[in-house]
PDB file of N, CA and C in Angstrom:
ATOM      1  N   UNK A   1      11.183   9.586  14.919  1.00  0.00           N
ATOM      2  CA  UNK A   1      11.263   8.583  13.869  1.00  0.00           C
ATOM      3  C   UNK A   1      11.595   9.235  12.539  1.00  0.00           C
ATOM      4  N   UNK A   2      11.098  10.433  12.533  1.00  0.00           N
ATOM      5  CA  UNK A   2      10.874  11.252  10.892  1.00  0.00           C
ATOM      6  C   UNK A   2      12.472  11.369  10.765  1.00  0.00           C
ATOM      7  N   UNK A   3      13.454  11.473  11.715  1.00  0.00           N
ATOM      8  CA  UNK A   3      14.941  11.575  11.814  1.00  0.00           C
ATOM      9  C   UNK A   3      15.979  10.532  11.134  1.00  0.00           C
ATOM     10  N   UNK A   4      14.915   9.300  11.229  1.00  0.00           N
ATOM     11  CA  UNK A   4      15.833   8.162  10.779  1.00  0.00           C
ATOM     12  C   UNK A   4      15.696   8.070   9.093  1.00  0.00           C
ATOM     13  N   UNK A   5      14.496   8.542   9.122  1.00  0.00           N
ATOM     14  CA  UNK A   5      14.667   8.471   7.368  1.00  0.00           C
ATOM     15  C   UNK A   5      15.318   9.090   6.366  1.00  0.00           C
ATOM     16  N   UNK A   6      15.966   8.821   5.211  1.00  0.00           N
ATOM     17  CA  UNK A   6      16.549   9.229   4.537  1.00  0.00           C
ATOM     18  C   UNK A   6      16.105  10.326   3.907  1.00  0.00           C
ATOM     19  N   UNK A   7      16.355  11.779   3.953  1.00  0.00           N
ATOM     20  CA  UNK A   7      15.617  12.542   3.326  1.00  0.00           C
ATOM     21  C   UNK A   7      15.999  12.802   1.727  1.00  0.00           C
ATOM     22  N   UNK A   8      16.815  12.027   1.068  1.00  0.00           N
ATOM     23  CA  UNK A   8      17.355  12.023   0.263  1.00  0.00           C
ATOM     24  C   UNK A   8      16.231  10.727  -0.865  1.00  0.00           C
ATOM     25  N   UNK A   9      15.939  10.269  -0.334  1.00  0.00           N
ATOM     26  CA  UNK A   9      15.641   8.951  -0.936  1.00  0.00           C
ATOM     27  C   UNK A   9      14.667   8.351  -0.210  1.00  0.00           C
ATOM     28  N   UNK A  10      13.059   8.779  -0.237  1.00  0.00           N
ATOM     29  CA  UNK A  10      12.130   8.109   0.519  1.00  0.00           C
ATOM     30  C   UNK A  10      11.928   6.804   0.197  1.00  0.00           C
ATOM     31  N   UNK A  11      12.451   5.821  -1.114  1.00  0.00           N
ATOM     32  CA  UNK A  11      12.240   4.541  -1.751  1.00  0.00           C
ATOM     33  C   UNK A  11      13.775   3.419  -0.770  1.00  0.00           C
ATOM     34  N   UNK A  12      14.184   4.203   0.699  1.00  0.00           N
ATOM     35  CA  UNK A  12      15.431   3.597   0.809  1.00  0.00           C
ATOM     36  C   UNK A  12      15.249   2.561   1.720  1.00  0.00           C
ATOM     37  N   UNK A  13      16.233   1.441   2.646  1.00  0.00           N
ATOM     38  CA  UNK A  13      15.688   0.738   2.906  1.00  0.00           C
ATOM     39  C   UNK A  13      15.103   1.917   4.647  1.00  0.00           C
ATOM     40  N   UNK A  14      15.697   2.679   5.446  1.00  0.00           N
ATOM     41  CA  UNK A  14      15.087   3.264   6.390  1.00  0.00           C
ATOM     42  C   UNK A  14      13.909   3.918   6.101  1.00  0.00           C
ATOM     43  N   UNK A  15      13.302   4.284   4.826  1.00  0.00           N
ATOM     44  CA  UNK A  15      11.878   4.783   4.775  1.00  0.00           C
ATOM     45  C   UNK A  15      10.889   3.566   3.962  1.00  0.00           C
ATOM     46  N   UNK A  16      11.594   2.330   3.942  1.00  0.00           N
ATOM     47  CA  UNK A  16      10.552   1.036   3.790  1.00  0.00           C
ATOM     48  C   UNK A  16      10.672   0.724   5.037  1.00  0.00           C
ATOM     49  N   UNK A  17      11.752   0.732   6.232  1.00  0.00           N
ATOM     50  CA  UNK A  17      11.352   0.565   7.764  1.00  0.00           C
ATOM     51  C   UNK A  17      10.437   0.960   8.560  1.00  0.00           C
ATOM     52  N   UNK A  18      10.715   2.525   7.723  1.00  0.00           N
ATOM     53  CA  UNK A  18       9.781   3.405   8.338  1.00  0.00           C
ATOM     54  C   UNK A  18       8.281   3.399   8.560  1.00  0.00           C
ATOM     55  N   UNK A  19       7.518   2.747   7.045  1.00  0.00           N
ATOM     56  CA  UNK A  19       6.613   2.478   6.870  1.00  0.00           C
ATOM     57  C   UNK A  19       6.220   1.083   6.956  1.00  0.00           C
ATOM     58  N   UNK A  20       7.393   0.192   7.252  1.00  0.00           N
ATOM     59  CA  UNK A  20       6.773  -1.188   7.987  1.00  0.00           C
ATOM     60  C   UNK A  20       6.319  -1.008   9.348  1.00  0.00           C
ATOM     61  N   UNK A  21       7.248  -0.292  10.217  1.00  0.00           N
ATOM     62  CA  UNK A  21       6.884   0.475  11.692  1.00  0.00           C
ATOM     63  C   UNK A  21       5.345   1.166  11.629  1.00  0.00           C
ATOM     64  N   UNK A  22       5.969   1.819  11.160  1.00  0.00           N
ATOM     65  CA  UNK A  22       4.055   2.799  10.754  1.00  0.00           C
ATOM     66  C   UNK A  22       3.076   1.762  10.492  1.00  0.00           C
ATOM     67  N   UNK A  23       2.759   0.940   9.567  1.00  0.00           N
ATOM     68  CA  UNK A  23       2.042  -0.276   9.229  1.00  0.00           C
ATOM     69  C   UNK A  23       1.477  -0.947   9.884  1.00  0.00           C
ATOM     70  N   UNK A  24       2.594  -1.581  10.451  1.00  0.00           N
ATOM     71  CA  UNK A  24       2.427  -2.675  11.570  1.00  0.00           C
ATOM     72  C   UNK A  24       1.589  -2.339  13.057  1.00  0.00           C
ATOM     73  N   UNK A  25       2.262  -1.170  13.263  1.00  0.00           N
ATOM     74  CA  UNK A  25       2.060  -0.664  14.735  1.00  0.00           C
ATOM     75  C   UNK A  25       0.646   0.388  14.257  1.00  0.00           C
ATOM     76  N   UNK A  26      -0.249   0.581  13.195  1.00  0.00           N
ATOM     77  CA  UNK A  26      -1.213   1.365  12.507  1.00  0.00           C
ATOM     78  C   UNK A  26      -1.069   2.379  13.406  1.00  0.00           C
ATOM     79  N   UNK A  27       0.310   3.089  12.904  1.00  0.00           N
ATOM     80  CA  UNK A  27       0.400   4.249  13.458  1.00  0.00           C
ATOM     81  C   UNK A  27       0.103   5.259  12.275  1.00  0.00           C
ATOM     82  N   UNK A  28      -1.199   5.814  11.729  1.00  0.00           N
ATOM     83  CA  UNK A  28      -1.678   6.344  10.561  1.00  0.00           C
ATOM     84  C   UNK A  28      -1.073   7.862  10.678  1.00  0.00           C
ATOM     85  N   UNK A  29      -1.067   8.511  11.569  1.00  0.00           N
ATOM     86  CA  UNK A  29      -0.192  10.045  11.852  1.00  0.00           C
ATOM     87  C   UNK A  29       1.045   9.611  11.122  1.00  0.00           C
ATOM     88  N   UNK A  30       1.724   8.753  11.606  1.00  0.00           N
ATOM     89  CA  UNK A  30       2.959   9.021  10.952  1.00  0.00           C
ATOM     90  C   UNK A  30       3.112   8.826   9.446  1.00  0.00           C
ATOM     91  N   UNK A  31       2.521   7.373   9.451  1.00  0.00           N
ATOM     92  CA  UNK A  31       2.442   7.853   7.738  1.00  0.00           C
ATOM     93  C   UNK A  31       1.330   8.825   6.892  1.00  0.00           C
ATOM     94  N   UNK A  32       0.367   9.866   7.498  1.00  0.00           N
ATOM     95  CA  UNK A  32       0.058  11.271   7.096  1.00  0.00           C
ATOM     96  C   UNK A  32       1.048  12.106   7.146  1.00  0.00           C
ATOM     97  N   UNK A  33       2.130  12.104   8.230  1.00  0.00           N
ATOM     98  CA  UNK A  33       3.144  12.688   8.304  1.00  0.00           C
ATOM     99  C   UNK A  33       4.386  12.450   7.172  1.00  0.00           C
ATOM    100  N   UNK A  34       4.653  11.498   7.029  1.00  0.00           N
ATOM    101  CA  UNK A  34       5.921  11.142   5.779  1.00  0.00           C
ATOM    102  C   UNK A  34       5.194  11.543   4.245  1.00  0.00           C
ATOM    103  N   UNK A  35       3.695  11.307   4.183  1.00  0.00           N
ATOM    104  CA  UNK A  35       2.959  11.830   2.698  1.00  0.00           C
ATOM    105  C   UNK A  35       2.927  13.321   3.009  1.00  0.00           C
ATOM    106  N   UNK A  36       2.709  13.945   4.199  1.00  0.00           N
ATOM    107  CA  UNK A  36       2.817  15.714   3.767  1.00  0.00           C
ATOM    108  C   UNK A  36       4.362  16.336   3.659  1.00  0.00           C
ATOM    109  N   UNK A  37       5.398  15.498   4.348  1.00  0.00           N
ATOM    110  CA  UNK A  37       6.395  15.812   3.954  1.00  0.00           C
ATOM    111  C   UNK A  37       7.554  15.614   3.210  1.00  0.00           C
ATOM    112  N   UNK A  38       6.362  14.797   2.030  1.00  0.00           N
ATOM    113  CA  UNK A  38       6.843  14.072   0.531  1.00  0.00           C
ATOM    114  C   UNK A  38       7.902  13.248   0.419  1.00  0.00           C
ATOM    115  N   UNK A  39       8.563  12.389   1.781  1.00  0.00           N
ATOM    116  CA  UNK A  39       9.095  11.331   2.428  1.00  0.00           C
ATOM    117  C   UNK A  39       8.759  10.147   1.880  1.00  0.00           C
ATOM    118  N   UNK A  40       7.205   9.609   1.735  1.00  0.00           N
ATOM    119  CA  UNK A  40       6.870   8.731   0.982  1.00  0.00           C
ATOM    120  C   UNK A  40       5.809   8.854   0.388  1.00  0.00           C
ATOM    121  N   UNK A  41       5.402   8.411  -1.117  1.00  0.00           N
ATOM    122  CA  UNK A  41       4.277   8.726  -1.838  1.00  0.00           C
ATOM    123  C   UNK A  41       2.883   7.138  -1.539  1.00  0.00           C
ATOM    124  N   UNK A  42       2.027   7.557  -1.530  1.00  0.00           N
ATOM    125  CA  UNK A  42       0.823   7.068  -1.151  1.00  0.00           C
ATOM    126  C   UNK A  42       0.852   5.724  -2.021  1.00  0.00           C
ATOM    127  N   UNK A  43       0.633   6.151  -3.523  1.00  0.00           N
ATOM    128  CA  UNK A  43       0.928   4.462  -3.971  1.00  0.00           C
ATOM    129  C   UNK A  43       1.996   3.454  -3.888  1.00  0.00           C
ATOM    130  N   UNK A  44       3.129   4.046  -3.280  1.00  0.00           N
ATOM    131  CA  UNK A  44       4.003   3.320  -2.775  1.00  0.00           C
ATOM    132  C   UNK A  44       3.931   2.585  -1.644  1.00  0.00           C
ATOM    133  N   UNK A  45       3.164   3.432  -0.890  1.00  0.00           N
ATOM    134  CA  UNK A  45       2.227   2.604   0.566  1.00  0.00           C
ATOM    135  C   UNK A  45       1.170   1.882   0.171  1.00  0.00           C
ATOM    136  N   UNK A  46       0.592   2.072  -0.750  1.00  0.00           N
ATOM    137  CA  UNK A  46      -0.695   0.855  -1.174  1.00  0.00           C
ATOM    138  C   UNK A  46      -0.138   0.120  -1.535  1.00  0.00           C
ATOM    139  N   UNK A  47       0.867   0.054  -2.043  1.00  0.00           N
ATOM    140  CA  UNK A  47       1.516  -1.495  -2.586  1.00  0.00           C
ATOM    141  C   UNK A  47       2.360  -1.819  -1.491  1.00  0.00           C
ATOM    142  N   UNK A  48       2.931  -2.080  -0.562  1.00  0.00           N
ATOM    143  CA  UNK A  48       3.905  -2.326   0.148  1.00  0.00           C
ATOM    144  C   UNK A  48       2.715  -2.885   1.233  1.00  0.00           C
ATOM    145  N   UNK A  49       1.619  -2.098   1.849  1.00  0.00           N
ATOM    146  CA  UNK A  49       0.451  -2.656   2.676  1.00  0.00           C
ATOM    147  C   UNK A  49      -0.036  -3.814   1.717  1.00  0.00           C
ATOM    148  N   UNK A  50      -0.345  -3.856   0.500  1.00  0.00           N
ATOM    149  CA  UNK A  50      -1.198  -4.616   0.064  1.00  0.00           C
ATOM    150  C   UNK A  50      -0.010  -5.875  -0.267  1.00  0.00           C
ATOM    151  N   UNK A  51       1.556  -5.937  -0.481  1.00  0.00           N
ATOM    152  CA  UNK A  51       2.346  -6.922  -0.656  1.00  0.00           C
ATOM    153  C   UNK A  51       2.485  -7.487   0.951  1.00  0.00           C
ATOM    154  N   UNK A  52       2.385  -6.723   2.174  1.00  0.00           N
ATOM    155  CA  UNK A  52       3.545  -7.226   3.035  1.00  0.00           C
ATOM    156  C   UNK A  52       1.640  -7.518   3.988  1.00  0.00           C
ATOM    157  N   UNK A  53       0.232  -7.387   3.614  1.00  0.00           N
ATOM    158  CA  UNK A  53      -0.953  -7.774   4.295  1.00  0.00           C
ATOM    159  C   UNK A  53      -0.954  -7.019   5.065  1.00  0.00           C
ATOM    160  N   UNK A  54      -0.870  -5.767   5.187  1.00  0.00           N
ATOM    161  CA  UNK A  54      -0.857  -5.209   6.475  1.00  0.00           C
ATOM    162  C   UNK A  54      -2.455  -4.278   6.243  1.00  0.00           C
ATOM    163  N   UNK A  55      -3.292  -5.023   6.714  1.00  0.00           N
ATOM    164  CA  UNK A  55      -4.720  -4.882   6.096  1.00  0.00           C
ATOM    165  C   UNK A  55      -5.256  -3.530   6.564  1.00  0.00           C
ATOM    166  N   UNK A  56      -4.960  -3.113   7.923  1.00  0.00           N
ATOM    167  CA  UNK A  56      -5.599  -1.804   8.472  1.00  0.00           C
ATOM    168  C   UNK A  56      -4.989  -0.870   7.467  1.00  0.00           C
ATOM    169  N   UNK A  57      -3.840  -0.561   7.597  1.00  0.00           N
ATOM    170  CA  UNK A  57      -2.647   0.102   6.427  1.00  0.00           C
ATOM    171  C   UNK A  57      -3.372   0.229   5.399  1.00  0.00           C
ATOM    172  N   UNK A  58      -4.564  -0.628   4.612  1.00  0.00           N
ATOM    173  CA  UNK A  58      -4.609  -0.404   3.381  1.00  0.00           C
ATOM    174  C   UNK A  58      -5.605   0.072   2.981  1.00  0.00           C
ATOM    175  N   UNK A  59      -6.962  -0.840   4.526  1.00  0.00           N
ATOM    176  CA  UNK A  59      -8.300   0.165   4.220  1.00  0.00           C
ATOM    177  C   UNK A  59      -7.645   1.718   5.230  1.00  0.00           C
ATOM    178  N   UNK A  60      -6.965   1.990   5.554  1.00  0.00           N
ATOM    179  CA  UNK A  60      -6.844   3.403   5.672  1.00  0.00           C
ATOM    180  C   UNK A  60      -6.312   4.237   4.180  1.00  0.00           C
ATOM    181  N   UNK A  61      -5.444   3.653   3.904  1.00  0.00           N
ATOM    182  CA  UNK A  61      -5.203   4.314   2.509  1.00  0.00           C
ATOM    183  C   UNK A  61      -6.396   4.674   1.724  1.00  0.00           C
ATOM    184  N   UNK A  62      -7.324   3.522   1.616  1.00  0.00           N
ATOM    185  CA  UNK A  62      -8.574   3.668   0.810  1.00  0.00           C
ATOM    186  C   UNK A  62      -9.543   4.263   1.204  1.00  0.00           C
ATOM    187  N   UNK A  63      -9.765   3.888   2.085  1.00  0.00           N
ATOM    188  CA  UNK A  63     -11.077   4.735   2.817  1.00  0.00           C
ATOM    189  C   UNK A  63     -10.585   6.520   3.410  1.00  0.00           C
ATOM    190  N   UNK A  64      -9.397   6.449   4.024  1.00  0.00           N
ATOM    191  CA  UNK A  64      -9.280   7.960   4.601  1.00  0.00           C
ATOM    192  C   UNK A  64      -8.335   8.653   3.816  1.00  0.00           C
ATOM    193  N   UNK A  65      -7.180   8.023   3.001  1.00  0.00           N
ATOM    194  CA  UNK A  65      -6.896   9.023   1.940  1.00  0.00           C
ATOM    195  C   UNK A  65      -7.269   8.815   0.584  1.00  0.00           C
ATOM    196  N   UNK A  66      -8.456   8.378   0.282  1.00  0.00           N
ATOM    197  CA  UNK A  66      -9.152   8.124  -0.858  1.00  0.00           C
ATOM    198  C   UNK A  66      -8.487   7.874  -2.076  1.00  0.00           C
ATOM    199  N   UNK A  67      -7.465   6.553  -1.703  1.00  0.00           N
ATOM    200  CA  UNK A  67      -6.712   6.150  -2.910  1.00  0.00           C
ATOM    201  C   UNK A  67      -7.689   5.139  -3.926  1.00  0.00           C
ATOM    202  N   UNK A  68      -7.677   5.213  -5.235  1.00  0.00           N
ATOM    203  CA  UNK A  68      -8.128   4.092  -5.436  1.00  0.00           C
ATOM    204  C   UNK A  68      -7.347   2.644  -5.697  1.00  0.00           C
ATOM    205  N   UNK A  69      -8.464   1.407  -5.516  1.00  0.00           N
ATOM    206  CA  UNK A  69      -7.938   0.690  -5.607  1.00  0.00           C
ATOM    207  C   UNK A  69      -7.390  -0.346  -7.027  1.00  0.00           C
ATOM    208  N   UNK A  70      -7.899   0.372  -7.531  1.00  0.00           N
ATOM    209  CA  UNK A  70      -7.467   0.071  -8.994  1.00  0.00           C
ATOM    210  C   UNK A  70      -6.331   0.701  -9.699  1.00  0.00           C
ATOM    211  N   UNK A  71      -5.945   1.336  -8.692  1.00  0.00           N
ATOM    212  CA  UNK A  71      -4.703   2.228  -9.704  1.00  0.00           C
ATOM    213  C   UNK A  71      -3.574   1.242  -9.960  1.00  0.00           C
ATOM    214  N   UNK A  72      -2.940   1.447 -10.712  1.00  0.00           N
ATOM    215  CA  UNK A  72      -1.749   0.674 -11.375  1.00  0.00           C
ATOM    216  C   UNK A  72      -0.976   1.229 -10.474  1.00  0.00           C
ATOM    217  N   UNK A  73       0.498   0.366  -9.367  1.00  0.00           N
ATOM    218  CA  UNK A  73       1.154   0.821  -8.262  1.00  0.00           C
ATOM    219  C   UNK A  73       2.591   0.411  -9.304  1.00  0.00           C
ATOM    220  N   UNK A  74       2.881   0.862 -10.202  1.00  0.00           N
ATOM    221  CA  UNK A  74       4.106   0.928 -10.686  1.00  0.00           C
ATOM    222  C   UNK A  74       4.469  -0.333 -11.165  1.00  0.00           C
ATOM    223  N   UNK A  75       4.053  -1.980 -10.832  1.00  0.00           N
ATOM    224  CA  UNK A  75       4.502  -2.735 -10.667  1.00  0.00           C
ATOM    225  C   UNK A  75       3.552  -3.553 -12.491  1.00  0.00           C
ATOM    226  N   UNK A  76       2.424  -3.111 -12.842  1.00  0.00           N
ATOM    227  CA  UNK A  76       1.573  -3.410 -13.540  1.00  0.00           C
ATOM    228  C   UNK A  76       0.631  -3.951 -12.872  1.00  0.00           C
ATOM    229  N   UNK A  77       0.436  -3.875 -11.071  1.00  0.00           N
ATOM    230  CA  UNK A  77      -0.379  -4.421 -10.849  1.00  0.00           C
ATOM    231  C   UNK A  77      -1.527  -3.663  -9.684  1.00  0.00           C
ATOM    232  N   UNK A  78      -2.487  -4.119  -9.571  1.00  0.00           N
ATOM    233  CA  UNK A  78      -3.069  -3.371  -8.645  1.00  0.00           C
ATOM    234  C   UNK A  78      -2.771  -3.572  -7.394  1.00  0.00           C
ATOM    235  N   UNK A  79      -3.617  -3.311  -6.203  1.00  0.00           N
ATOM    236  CA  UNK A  79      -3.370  -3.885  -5.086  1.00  0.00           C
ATOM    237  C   UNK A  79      -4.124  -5.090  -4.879  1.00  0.00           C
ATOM    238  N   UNK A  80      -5.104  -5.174  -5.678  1.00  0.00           N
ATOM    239  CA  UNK A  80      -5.556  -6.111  -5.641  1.00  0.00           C
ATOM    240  C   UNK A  80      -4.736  -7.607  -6.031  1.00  0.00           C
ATOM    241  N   UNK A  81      -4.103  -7.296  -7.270  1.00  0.00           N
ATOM    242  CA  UNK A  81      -3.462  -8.456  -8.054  1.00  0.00           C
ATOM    243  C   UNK A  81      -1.797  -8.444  -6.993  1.00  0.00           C
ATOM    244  N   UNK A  82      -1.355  -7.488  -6.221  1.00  0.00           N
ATOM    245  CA  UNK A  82      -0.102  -7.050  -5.379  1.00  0.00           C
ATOM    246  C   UNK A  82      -0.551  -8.427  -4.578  1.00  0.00           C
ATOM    247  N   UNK A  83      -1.829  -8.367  -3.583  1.00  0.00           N
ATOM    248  CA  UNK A  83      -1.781  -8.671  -2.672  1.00  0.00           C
ATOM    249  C   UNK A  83      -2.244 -10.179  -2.778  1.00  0.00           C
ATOM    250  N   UNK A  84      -2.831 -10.663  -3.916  1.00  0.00           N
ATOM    251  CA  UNK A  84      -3.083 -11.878  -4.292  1.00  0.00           C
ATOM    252  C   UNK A  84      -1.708 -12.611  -4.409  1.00  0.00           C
ATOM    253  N   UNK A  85      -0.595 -12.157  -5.274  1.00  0.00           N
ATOM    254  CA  UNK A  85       0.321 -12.734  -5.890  1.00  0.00           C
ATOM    255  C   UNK A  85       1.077 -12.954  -4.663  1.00  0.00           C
ATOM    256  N   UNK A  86       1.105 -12.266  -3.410  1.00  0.00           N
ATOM    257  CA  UNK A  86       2.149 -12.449  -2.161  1.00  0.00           C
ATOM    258  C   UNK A  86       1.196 -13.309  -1.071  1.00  0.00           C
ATOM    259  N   UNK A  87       0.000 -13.749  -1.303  1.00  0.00           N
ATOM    260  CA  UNK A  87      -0.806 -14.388  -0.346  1.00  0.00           C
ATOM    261  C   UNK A  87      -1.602 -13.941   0.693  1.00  0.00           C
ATOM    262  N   UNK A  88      -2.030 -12.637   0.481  1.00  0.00           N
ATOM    263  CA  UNK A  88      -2.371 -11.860   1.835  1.00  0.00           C
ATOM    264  C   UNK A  88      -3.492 -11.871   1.516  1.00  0.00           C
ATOM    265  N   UNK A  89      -4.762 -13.317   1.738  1.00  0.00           N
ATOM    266  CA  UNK A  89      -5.905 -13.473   1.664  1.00  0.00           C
ATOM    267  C   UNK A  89      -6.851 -12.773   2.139  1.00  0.00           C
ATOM    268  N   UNK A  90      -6.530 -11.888   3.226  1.00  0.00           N
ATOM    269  CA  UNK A  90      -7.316 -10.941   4.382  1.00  0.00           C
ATOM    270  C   UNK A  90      -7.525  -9.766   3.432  1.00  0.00           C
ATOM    271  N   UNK A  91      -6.194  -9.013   3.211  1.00  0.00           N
ATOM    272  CA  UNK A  91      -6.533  -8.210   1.516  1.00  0.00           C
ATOM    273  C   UNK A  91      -7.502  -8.394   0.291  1.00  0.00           C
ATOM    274  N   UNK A  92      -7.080  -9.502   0.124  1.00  0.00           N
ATOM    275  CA  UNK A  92      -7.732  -9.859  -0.841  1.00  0.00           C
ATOM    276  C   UNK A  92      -9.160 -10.176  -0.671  1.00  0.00           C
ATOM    277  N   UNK A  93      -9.420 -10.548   0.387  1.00  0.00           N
ATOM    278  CA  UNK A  93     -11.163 -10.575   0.393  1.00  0.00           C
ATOM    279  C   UNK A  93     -11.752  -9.099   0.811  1.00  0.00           C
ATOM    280  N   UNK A  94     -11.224  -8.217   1.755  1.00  0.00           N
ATOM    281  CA  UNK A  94     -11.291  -7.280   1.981  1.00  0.00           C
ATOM    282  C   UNK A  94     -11.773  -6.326   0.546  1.00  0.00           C
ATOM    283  N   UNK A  95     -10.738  -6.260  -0.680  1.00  0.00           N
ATOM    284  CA  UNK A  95     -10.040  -5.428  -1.550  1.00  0.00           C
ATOM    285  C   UNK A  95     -11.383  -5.677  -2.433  1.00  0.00           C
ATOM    286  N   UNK A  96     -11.997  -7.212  -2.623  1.00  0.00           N
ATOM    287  CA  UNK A  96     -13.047  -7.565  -3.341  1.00  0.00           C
ATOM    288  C   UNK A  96     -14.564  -7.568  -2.563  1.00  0.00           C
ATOM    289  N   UNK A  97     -14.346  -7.754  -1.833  1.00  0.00           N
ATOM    290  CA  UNK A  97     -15.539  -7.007  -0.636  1.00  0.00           C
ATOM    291  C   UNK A  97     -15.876  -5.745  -0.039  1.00  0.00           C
ATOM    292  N   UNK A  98     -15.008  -4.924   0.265  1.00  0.00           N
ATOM    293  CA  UNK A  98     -15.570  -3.833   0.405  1.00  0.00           C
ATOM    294  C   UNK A  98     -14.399  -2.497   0.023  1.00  0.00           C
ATOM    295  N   UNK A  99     -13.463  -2.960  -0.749  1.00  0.00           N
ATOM    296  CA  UNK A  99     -12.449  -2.355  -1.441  1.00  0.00           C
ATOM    297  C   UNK A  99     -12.671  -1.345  -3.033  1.00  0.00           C
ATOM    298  N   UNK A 100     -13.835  -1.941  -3.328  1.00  0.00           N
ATOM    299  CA  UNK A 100     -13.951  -1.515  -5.053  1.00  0.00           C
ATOM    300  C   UNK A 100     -13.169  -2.064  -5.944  1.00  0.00           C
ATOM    301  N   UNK A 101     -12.666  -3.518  -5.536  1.00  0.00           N
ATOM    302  CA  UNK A 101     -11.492  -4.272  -6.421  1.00  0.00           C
ATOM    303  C   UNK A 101     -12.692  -5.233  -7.006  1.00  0.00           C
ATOM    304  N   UNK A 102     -12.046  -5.633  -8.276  1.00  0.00           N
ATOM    305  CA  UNK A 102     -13.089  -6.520  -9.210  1.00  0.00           C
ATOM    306  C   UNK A 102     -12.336  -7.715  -9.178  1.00  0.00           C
ATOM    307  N   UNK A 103     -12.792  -9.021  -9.188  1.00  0.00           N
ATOM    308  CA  UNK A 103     -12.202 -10.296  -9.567  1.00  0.00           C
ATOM    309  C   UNK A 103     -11.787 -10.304 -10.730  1.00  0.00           C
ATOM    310  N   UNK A 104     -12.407  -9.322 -11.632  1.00  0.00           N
ATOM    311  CA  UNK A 104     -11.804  -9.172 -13.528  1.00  0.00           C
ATOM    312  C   UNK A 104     -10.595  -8.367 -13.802  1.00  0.00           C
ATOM    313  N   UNK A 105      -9.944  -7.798 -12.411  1.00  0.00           N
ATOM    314  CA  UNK A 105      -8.885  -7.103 -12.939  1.00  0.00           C
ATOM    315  C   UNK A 105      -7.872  -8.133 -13.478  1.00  0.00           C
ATOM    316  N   UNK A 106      -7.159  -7.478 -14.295  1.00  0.00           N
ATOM    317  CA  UNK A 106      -6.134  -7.681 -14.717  1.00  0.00           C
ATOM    318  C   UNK A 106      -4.725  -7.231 -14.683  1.00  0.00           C
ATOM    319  N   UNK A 107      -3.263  -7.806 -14.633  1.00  0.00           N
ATOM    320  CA  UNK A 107      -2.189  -6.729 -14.411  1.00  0.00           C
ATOM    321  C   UNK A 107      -1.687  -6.452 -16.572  1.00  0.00           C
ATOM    322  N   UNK A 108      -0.699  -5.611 -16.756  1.00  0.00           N
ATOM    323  CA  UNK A 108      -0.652  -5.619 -18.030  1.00  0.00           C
ATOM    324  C   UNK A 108      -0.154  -6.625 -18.952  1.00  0.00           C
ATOM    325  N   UNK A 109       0.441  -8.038 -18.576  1.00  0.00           N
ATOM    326  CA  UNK A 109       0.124  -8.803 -18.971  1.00  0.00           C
ATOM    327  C   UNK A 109      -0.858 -10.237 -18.723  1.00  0.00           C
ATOM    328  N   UNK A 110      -1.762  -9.188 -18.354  1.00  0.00           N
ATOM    329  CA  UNK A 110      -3.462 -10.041 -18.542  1.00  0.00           C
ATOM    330  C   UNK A 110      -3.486 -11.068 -17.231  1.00  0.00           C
ATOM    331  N   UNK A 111      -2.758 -11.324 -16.629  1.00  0.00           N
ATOM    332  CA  UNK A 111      -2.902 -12.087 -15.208  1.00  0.00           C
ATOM    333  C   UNK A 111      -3.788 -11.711 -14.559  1.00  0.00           C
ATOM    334  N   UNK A 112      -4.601 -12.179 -13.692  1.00  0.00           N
ATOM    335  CA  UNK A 112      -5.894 -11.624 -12.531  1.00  0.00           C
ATOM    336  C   UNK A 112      -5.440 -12.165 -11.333  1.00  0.00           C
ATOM    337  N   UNK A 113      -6.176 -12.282 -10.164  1.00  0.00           N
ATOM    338  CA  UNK A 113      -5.978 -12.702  -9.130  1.00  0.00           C
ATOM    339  C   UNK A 113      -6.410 -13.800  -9.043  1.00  0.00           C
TER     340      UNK A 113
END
C-alpha cells in the first residue's frame, strides 16, 4: 500500500485514500507506518477521522498517539468543532465524554459545537 502513495505530497488525493483505507478498515500499523515515514502528519489524521467519523481512527489517535484534542487542526477548528460541523455525532459524544473535548470550545471565529 505504502507504494501507492505519493511520496512527493502526503496532502494528495492517494495519501487521503490511503488514510481513508487505513481508517476505515482500523488498520492502525499502517497509519503508525505513514506517521514514521513522514507520509502523513498526525493532525492531519485527527481531522480527516474526526470530519469523515471514523471514530476508532480517532480514539486511537488520542489515546495511543497522545494527540490532543484540543489542538487547532489547521482549519481553526478542533476535532471537536471538525466533527460537529460534518455530523459525526458518535465523535462528538465520544470527544465530550471521554475525549478531553469541552462543550465551551470555540473555533477562531468564536463558533462552538
Amino acid at each position: 500500500i505504502l507504494q501507492m502513495v505519493d511520496l512527493t505530497d502526503s496532502y494528495s488525493r492517494c495519501g487521503y485514500e490511503t488514510l481513508r483505507l487505513a481508517a476505515e478498515c482500523n488498520h492502525f500499523e499502517l497509519l503508525k507506518c505513514l506517521f514514521d515515514k513522514d507520509l502523513l502528519t498526525e493532525l492531519w489524521a485527527l481531522r480527516i477521522a474526526a470530519e469523515q467519523g471514523y471514530l476508532k481512527a480517532l480514539q486511537w489517535l488520542i489515546k495511543e498517539r497522545r494527540l490532543s484534542a484540543q489542538t487547532e487542526l489547521g482549519t481553526g477548528r478542533t476535532a471537536l468543532l471538525s466533527a460537529a460541523e460534518h455530523g459525526k455525532l458518535s465523535c462528538v459524544q465520544w470527544l465530550l465524554e471521554e475525549g478531553g473535548s469541552s462543550i465551551q470550545e470555540r473555533d477562531r471565529y468564536h463558533r462552538n459545537a
